[in-house]
Protein backbone atom coordinates (compact mmCIF):
# COMPACT_ATOMS: atom_id res chain seq x y z
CA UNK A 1 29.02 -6.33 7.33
CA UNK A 2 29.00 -3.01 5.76
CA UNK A 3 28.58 -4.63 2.09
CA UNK A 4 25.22 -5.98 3.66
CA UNK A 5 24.30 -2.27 4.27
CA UNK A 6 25.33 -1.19 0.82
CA UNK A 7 23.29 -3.87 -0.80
CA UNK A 8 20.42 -3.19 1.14
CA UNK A 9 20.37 0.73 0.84
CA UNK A 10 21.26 -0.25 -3.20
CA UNK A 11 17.84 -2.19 -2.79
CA UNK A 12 15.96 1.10 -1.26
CA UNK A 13 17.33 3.22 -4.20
CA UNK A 14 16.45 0.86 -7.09
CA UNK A 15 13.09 -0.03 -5.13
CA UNK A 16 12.55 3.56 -5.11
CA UNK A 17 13.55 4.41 -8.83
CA UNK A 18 10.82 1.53 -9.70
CA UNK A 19 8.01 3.49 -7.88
CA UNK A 20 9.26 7.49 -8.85
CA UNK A 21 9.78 6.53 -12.73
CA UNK A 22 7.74 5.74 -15.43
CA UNK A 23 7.52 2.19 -17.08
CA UNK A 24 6.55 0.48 -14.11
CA UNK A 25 4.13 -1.57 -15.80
CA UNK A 26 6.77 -3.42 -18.29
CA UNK A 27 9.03 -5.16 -16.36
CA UNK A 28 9.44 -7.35 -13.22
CA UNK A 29 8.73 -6.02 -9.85
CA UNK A 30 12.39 -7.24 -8.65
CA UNK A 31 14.08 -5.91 -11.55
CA UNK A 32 15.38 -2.73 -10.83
CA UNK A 33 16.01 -3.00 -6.85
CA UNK A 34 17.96 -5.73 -8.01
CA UNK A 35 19.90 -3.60 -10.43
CA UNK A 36 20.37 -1.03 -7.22
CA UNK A 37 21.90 -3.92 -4.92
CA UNK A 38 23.95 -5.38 -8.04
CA UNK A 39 25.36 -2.02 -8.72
CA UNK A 40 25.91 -0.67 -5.59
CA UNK A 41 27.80 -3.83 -4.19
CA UNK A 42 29.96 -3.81 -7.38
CA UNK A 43 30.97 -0.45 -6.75
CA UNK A 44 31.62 -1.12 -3.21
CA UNK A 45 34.31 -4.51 -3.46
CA UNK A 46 35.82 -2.40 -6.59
CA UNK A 47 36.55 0.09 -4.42
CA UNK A 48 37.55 -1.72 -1.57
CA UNK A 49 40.16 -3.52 -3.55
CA UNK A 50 41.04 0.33 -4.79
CA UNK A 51 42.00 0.57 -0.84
CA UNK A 52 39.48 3.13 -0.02
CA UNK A 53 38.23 2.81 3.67
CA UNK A 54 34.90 1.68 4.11
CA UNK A 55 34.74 3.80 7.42
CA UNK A 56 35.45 7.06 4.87
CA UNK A 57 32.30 8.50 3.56
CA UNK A 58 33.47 8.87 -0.31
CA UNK A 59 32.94 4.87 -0.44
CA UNK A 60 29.57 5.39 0.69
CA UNK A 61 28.53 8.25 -1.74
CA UNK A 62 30.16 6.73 -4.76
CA UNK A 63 28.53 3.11 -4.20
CA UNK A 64 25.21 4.31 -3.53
CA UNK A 65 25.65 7.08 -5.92
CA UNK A 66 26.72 4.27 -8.70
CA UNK A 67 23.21 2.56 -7.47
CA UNK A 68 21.16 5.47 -8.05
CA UNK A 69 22.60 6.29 -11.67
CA UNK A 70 22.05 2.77 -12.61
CA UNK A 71 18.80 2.22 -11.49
CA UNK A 72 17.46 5.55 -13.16
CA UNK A 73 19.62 5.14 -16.13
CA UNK A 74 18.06 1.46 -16.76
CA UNK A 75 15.48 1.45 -15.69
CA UNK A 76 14.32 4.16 -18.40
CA UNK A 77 16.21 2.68 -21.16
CA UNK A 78 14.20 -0.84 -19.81
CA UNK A 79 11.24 0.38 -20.21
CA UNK A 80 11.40 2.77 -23.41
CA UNK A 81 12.83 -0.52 -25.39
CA UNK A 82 10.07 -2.76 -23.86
CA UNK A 83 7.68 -0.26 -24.79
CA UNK A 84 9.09 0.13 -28.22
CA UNK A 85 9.60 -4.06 -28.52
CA UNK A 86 5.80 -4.64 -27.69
CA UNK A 87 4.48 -2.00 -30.23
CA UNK A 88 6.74 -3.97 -32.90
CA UNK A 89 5.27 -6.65 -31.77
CA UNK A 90 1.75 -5.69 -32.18
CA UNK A 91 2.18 -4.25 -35.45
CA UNK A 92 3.92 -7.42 -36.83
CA UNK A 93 1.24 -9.61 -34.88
CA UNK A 94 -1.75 -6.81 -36.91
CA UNK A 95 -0.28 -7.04 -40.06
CA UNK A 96 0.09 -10.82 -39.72
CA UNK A 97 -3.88 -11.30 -38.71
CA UNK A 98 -4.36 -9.36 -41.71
CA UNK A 99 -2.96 -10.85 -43.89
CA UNK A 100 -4.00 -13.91 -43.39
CA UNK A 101 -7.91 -12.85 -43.74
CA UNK A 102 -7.48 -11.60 -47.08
């Protein structure tokens, strides 16, 4: 039950990293609460297996903690190379039109 709470506050962070950062505007509307609940849940059953208690508060901090470093951490690096990938893009797409006018 309290992995369903994890993933669900790991959604809330990511959903909240999508709205508070820049680079909304290249990539999916899903993608980064889903990197929240992937990352917080991971954290959670690795350190559940570790034998930490889920009714101690470290578990909490360090899963949602994990979520919230993920999130921010991809979700700029995201959408700085998707930014970078469609200017590429253009140029080669420019040059191409060019070319093929001449």
């Amino acid at each position: 039950m309290e992995l369903l709470f994890v993933a669900l506050f790991g959604a809330l962070i990511g959903l909240g990293a999508r709205y508070f950062l820049p680079g909304r505007s290249t990539q999916g509307s899903v993608l980064v609460p889903a990197i929240g609940t992937a990352a917080a849940s991971a954290v959670w059953v690795a350190l559940t297996w570790l034998g930490w208690n889920w009714a101690g508060g470290w578990i909490w901090w360090m899963s949602l903690g994990g979520a919230a470093v993920s999130s921010v951490v991809l979700n700029l690096v995201i959408s700085r190379r998707r930014i970078h990938a469609d200017h590429r893009l253009l140029q080669r797409l420019a040059n191409t039109g060019s070319a093929a006018t001449a």
